[in-house]
PDB file of N, CA and C in Angstrom:
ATOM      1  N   UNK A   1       3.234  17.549 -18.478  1.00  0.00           N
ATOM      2  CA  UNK A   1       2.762  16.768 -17.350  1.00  0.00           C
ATOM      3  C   UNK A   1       1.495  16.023 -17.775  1.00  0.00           C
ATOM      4  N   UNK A   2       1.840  14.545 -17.476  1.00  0.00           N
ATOM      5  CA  UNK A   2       0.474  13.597 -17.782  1.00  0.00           C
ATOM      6  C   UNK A   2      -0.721  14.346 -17.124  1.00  0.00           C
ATOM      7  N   UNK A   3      -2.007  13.872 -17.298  1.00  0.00           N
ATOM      8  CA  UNK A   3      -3.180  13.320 -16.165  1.00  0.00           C
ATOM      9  C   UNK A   3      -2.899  12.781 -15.331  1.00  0.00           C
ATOM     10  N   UNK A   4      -2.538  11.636 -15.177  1.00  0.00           N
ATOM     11  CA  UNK A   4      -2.110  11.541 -13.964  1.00  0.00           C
ATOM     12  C   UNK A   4      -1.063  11.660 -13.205  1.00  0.00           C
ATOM     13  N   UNK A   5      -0.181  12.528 -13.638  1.00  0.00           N
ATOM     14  CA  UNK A   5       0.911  13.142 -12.392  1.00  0.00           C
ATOM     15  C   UNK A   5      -0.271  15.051 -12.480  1.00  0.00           C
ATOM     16  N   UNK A   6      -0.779  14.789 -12.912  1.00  0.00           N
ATOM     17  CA  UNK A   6      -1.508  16.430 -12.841  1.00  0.00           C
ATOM     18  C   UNK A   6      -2.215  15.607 -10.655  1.00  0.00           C
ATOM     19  N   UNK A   7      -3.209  14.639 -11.292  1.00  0.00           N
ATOM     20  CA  UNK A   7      -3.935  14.630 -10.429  1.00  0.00           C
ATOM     21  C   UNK A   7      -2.904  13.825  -9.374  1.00  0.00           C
ATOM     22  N   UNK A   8      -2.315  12.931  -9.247  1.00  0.00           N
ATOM     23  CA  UNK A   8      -0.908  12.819  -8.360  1.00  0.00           C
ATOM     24  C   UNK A   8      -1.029  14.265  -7.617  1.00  0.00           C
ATOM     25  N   UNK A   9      -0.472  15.117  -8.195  1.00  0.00           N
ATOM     26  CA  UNK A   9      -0.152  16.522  -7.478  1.00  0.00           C
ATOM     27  C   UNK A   9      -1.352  16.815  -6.572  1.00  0.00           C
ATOM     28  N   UNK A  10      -2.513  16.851  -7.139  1.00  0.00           N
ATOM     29  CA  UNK A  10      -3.258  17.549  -6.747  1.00  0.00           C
ATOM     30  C   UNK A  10      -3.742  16.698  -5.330  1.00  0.00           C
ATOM     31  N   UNK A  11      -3.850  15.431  -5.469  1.00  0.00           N
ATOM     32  CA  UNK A  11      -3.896  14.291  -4.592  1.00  0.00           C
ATOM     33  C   UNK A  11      -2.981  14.375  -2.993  1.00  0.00           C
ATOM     34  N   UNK A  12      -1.387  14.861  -3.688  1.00  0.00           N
ATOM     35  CA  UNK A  12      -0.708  14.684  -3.137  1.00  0.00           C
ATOM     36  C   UNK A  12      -1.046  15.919  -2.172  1.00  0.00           C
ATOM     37  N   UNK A  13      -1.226  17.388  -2.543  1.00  0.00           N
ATOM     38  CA  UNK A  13      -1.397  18.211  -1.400  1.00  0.00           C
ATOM     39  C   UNK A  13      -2.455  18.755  -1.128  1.00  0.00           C
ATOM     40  N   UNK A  14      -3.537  17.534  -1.263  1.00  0.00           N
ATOM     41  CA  UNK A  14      -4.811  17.082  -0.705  1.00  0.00           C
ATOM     42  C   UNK A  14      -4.383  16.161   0.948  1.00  0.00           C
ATOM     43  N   UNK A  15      -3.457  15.179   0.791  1.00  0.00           N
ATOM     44  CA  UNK A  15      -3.003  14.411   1.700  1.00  0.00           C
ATOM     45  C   UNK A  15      -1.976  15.545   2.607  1.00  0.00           C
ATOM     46  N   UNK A  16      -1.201  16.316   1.846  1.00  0.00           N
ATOM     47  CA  UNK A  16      -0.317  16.700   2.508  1.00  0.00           C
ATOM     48  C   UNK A  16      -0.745  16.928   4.053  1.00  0.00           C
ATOM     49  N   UNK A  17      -0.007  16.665   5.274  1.00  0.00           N
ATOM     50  CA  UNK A  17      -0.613  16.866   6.593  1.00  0.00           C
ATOM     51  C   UNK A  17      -1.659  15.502   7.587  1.00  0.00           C
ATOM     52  N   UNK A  18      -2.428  14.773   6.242  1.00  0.00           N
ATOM     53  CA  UNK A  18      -3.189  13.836   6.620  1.00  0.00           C
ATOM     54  C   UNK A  18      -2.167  12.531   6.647  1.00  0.00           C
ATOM     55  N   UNK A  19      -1.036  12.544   6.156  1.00  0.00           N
ATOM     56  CA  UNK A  19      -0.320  11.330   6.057  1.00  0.00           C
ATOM     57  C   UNK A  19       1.274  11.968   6.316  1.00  0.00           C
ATOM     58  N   UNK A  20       2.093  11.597   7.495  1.00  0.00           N
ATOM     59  CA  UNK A  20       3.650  11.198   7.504  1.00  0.00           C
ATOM     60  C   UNK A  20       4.474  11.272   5.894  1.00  0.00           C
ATOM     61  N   UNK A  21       3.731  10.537   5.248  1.00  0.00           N
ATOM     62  CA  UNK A  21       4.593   9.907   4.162  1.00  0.00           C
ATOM     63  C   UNK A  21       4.773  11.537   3.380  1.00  0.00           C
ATOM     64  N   UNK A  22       4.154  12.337   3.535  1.00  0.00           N
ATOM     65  CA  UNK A  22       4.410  13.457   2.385  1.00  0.00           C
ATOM     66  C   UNK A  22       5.016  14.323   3.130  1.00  0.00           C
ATOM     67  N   UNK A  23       6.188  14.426   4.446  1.00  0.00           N
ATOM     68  CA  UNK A  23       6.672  14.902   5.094  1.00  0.00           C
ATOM     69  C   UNK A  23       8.207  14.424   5.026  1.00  0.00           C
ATOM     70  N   UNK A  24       9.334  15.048   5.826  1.00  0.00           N
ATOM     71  CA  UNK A  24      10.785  14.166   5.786  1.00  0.00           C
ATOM     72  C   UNK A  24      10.542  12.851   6.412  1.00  0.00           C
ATOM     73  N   UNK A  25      10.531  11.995   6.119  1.00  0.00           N
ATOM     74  CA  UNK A  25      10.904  10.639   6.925  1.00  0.00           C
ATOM     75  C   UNK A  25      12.035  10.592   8.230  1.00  0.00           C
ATOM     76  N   UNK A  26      11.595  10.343   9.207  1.00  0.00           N
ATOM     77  CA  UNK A  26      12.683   9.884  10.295  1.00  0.00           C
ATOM     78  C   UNK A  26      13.843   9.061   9.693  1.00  0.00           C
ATOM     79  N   UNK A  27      14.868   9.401  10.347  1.00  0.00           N
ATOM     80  CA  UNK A  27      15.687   8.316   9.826  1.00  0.00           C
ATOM     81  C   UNK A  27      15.644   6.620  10.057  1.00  0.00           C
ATOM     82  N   UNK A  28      16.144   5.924   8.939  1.00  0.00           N
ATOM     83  CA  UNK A  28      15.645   4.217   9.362  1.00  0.00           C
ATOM     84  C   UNK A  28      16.033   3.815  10.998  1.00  0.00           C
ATOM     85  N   UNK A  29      15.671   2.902  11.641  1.00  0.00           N
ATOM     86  CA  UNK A  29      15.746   2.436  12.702  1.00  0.00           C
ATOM     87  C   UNK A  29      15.868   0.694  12.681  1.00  0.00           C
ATOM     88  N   UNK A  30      16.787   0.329  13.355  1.00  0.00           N
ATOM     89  CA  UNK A  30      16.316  -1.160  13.370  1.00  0.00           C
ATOM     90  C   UNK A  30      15.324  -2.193  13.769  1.00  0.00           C
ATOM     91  N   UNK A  31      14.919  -2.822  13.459  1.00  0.00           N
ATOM     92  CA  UNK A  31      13.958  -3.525  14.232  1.00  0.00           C
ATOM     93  C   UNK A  31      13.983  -4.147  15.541  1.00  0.00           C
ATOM     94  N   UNK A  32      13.452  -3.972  16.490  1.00  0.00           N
ATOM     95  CA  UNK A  32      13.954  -4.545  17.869  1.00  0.00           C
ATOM     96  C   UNK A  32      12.879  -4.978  18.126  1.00  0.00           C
ATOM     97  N   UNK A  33      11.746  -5.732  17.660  1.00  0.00           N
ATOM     98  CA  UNK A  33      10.804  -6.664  18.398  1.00  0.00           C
ATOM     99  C   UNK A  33       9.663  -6.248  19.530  1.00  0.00           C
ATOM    100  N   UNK A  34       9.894  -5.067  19.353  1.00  0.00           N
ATOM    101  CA  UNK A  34       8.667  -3.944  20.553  1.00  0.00           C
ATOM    102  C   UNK A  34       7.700  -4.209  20.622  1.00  0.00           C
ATOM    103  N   UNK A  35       7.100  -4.024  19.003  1.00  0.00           N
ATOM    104  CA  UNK A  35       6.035  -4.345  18.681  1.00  0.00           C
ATOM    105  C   UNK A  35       5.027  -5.451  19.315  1.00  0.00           C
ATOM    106  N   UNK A  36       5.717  -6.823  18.833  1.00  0.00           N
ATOM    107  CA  UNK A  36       5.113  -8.179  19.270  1.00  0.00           C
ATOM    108  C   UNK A  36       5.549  -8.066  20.294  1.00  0.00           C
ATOM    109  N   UNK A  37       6.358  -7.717  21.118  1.00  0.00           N
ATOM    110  CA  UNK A  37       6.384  -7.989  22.528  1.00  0.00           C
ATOM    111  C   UNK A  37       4.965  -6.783  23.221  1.00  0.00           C
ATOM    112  N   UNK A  38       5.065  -5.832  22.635  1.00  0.00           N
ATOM    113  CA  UNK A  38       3.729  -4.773  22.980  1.00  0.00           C
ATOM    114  C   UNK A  38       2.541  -5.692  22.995  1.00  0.00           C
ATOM    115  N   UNK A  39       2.191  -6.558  21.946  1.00  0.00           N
ATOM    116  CA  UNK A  39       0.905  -7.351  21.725  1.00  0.00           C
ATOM    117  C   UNK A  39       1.084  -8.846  22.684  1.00  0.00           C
ATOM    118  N   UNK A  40       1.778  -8.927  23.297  1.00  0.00           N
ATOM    119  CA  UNK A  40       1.777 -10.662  24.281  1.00  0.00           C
ATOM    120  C   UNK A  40       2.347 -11.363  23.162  1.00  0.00           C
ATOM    121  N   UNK A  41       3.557 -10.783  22.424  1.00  0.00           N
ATOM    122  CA  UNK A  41       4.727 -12.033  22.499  1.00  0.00           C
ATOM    123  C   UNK A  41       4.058 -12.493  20.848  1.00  0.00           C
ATOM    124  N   UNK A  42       3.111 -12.687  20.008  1.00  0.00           N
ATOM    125  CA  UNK A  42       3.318 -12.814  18.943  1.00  0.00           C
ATOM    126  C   UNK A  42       1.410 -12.313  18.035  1.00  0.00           C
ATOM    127  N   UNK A  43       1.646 -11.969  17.063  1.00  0.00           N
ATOM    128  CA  UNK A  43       0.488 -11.142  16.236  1.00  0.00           C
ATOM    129  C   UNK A  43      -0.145 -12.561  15.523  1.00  0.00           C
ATOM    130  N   UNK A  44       0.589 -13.199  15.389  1.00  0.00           N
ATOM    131  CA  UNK A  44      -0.160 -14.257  14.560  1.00  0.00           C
ATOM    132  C   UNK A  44       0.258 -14.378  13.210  1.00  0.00           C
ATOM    133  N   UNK A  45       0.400 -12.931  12.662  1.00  0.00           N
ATOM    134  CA  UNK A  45       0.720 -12.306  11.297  1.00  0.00           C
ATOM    135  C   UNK A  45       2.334 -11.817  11.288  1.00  0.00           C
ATOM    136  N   UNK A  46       2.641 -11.989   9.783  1.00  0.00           N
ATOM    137  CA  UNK A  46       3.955 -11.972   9.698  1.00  0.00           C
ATOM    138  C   UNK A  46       4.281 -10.448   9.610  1.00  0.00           C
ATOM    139  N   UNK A  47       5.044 -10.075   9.569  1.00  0.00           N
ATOM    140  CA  UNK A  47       5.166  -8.165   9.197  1.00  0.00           C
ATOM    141  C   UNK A  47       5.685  -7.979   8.001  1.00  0.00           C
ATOM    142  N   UNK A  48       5.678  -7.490   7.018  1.00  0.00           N
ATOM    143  CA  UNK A  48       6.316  -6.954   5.820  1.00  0.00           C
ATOM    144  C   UNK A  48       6.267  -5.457   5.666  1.00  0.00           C
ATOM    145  N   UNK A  49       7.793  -5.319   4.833  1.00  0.00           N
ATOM    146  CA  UNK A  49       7.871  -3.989   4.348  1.00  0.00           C
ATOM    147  C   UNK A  49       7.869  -3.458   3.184  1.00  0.00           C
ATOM    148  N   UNK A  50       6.901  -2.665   2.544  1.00  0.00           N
ATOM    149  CA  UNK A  50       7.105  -2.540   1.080  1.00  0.00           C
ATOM    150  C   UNK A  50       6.982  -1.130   0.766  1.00  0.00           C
ATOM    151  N   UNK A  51       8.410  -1.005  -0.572  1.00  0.00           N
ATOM    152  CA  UNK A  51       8.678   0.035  -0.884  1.00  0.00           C
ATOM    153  C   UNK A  51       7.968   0.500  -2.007  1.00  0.00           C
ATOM    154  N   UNK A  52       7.229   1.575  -1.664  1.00  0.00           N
ATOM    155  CA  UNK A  52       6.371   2.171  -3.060  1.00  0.00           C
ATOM    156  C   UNK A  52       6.866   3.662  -3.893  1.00  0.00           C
ATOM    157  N   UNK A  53       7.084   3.911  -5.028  1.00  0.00           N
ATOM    158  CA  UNK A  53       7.731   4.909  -5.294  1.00  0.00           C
ATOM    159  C   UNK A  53       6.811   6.141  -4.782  1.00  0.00           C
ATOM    160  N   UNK A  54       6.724   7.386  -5.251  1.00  0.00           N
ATOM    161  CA  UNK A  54       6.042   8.186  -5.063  1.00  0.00           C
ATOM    162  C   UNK A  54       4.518   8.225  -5.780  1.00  0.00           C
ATOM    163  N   UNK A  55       4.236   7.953  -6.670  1.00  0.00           N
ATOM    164  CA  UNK A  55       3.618   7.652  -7.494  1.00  0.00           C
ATOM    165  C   UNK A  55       2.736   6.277  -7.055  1.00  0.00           C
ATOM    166  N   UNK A  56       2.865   4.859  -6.787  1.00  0.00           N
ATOM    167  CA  UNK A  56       2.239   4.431  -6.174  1.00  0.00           C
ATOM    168  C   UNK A  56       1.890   4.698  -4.688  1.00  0.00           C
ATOM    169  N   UNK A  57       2.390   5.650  -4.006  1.00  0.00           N
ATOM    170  CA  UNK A  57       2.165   5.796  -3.175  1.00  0.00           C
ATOM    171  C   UNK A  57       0.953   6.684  -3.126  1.00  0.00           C
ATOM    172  N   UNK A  58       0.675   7.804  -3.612  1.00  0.00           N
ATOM    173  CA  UNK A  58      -0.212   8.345  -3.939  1.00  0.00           C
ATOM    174  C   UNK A  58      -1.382   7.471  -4.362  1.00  0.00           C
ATOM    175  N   UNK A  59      -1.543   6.843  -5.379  1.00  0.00           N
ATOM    176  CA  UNK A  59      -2.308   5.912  -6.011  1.00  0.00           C
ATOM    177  C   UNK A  59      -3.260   4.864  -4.958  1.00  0.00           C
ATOM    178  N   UNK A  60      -1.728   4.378  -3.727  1.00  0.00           N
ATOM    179  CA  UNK A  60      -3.115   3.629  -2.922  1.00  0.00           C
ATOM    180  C   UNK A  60      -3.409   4.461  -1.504  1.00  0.00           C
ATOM    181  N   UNK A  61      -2.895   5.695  -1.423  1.00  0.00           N
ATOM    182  CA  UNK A  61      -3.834   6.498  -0.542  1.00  0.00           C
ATOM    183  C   UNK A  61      -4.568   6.919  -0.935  1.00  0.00           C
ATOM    184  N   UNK A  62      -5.041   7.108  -2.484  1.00  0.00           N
ATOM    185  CA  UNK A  62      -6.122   7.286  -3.055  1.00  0.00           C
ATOM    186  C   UNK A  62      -7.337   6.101  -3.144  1.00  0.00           C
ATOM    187  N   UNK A  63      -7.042   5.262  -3.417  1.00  0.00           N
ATOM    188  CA  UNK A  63      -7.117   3.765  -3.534  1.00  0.00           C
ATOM    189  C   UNK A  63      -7.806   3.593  -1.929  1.00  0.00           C
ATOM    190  N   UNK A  64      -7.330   3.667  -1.172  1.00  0.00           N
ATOM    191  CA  UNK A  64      -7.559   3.946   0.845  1.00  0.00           C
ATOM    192  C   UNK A  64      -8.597   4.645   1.020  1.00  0.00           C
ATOM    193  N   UNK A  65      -8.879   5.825   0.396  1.00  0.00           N
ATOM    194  CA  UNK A  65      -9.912   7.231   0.429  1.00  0.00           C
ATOM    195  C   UNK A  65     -10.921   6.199  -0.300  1.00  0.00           C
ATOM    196  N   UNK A  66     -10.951   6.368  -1.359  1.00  0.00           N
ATOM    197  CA  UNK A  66     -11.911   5.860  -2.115  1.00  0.00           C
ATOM    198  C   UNK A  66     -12.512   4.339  -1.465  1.00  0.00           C
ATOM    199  N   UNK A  67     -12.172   3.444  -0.955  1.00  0.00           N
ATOM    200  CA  UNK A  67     -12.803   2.405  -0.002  1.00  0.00           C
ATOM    201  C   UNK A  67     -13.479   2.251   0.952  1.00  0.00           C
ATOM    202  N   UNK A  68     -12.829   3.526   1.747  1.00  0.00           N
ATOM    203  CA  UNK A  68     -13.239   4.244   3.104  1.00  0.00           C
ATOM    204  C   UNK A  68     -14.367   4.974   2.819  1.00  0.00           C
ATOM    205  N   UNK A  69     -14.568   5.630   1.386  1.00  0.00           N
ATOM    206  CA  UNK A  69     -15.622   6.392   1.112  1.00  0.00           C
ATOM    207  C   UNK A  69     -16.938   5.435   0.918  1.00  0.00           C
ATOM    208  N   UNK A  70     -16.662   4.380   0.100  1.00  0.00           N
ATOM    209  CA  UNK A  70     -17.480   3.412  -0.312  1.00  0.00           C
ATOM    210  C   UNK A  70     -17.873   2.665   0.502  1.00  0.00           C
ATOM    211  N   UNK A  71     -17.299   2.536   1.872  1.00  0.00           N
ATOM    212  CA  UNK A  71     -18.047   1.371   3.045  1.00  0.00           C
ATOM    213  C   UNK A  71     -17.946   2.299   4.032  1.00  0.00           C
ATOM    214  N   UNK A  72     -17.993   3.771   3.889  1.00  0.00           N
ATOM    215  CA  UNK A  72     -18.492   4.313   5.123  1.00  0.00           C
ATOM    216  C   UNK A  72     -17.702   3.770   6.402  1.00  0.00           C
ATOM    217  N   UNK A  73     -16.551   3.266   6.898  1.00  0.00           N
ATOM    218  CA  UNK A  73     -16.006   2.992   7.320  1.00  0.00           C
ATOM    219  C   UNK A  73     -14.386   3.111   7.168  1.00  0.00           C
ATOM    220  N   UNK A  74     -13.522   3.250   8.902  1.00  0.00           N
ATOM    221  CA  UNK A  74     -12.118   3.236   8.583  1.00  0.00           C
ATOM    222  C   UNK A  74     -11.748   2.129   7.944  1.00  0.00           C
ATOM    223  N   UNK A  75     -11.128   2.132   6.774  1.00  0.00           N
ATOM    224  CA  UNK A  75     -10.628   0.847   6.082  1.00  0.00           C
ATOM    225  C   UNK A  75      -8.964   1.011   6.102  1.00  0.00           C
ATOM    226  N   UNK A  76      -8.375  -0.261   6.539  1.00  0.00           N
ATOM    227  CA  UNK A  76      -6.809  -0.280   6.691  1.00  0.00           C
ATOM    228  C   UNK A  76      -6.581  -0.502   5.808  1.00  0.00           C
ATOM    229  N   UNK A  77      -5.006  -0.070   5.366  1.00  0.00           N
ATOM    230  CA  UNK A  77      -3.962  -0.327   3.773  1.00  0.00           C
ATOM    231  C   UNK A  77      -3.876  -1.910   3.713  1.00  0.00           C
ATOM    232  N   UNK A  78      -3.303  -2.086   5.283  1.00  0.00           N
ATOM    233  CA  UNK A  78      -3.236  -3.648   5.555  1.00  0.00           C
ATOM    234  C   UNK A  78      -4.065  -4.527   4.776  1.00  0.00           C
ATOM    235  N   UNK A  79      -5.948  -4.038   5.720  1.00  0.00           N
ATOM    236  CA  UNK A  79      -6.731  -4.309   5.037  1.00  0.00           C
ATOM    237  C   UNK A  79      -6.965  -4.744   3.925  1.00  0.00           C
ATOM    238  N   UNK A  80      -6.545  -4.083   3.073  1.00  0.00           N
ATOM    239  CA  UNK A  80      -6.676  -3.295   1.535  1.00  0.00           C
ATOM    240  C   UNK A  80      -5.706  -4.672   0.844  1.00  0.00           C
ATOM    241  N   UNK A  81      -4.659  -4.607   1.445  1.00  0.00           N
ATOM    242  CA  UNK A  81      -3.424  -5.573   0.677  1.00  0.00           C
ATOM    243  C   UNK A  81      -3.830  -7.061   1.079  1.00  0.00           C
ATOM    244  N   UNK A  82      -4.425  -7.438   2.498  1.00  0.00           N
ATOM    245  CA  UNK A  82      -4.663  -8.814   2.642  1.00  0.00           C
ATOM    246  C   UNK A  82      -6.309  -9.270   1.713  1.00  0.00           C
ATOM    247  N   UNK A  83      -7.554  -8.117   1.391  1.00  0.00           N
ATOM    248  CA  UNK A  83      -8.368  -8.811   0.418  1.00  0.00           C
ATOM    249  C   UNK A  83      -8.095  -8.835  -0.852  1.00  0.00           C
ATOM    250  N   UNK A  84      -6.651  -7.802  -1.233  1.00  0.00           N
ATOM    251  CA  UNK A  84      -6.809  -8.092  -2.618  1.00  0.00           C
ATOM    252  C   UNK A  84      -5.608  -9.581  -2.982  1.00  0.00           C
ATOM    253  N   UNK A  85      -4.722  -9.820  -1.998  1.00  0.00           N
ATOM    254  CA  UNK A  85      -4.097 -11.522  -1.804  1.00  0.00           C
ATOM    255  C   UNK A  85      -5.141 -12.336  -2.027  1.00  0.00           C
ATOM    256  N   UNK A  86      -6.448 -12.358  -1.331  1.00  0.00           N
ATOM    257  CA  UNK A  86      -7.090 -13.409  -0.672  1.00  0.00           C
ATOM    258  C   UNK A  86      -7.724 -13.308  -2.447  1.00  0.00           C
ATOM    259  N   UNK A  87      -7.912 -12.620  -2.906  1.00  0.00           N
ATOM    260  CA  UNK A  87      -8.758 -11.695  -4.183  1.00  0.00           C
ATOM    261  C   UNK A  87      -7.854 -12.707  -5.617  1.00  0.00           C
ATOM    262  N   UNK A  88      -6.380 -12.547  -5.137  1.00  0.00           N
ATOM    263  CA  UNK A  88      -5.705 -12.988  -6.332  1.00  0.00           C
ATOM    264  C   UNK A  88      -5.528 -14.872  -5.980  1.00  0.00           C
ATOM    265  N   UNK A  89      -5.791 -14.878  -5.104  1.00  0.00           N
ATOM    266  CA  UNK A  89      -5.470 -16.600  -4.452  1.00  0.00           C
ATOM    267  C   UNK A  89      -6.911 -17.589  -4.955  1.00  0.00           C
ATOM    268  N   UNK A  90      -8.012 -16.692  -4.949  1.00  0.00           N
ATOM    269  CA  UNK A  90      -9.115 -17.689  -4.744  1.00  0.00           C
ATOM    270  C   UNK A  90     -10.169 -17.207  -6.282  1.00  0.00           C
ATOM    271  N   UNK A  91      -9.698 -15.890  -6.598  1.00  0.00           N
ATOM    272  CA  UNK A  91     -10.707 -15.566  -7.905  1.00  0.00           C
ATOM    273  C   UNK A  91      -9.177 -15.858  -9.184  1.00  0.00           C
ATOM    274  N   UNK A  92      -9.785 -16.934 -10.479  1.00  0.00           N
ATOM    275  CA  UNK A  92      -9.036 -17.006 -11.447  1.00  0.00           C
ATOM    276  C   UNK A  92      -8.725 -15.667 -12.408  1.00  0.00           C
ATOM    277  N   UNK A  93     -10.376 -14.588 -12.475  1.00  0.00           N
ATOM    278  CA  UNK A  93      -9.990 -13.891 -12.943  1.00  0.00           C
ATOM    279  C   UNK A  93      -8.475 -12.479 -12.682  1.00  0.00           C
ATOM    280  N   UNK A  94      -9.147 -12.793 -11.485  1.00  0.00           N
ATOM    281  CA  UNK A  94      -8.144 -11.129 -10.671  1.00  0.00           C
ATOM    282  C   UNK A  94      -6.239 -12.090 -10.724  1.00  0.00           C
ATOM    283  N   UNK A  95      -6.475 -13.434 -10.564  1.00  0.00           N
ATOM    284  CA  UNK A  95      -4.950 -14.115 -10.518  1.00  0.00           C
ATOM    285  C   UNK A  95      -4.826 -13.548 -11.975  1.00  0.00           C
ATOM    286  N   UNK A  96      -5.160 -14.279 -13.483  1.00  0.00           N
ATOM    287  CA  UNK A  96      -4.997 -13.728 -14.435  1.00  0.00           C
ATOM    288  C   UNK A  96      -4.453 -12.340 -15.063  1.00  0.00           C
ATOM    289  N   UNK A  97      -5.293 -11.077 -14.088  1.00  0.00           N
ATOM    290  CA  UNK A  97      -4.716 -10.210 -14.687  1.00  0.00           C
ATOM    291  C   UNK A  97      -3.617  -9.900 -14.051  1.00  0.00           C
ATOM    292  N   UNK A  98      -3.386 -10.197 -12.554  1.00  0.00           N
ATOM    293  CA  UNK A  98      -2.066  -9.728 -12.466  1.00  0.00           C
ATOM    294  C   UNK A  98      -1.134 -10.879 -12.859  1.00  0.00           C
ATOM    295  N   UNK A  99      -1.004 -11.686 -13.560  1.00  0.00           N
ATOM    296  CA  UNK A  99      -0.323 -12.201 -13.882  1.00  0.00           C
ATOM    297  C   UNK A  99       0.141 -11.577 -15.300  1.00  0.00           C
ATOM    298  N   UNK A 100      -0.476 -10.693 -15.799  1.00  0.00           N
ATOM    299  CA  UNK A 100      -0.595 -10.518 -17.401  1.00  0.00           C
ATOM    300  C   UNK A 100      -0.057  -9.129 -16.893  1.00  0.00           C
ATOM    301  N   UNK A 101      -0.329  -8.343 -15.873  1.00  0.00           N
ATOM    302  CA  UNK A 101       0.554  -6.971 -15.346  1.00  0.00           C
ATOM    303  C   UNK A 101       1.577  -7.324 -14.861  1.00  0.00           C
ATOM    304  N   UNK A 102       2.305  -8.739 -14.432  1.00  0.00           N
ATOM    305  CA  UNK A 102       3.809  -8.682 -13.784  1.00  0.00           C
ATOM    306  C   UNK A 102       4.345  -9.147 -15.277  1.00  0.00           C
ATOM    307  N   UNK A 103       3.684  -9.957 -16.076  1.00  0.00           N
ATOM    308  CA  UNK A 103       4.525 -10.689 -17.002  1.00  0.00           C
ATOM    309  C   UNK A 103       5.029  -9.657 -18.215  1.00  0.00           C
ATOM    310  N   UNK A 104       4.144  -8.376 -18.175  1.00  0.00           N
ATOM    311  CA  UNK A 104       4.832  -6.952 -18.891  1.00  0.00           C
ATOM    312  C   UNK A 104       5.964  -6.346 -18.480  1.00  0.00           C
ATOM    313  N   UNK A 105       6.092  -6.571 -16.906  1.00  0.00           N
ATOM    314  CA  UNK A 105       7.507  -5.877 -16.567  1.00  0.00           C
ATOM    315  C   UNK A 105       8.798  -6.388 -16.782  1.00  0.00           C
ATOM    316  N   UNK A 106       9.782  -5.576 -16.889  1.00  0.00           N
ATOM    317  CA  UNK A 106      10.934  -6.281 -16.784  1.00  0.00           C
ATOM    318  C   UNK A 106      11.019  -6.548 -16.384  1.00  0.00           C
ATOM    319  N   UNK A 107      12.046  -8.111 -16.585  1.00  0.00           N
ATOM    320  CA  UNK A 107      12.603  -8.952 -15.847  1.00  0.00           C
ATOM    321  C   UNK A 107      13.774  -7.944 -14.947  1.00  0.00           C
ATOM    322  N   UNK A 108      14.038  -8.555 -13.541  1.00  0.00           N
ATOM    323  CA  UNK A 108      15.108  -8.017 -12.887  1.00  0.00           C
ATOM    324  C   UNK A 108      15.839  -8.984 -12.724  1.00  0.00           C
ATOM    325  N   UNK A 109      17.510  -8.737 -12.642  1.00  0.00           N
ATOM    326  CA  UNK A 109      18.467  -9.547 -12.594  1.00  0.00           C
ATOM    327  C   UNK A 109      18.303 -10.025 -11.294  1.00  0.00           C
ATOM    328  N   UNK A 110      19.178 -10.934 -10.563  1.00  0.00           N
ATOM    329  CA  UNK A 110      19.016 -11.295  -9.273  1.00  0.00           C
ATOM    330  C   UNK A 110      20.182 -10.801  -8.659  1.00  0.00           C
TER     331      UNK A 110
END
């Protein structure tokens, strides 16, 4: 076992209880529009869903802790994912490297 699936583990049933995700999942449900109709009909913002293995998943609830720790404040995942967009859109360096971390992965067929 790596370092980091050691600390993964240890991470993981650190969270265990504090987060859904390290529990059975409900089964999927369809989307029926509740939501934005809950908020007056539209958020402004689009909704997305993204699938993280186990392993990143851990990584940005760690990633979540550690932000929250650093600004003393609740900080959202949301949060978290719309400054590091705004992060890769407007700074050349941070576009760069993830460009140099997607351009390592395999290609996927379509």
């Amino acid at each position: 076992m790596t370092s980091i699936e050691s600390q993964a583990g240890e991470l993981q049933q650190m969270l265990k209880g504090v987060s859904g995700r390290h529990q059975t999942p409900p089964a999927p449900r369809p989307s029926d529009g509740t939501t934005e109709r809950q908020q007056g009909g539209t958020t402004g913002r689009s909704k997305f869903t993204v699938l993280l293995d186990q392993k990143d998943a851990v990584l940005f609830d760690a990633l979540a802790l550690e932000m929250r720790s650093r600004s003393g404040r609740r900080v959202e995942k949301a949060e978290i994912l719309r400054a590091l967009l705004r992060l890769a859109d407007t700074n050349t360096r941070v576009n760069a490297a993830l460009a140099d971390v997607l351009d390592r992965r395999p290609k996927q067929s379509p």
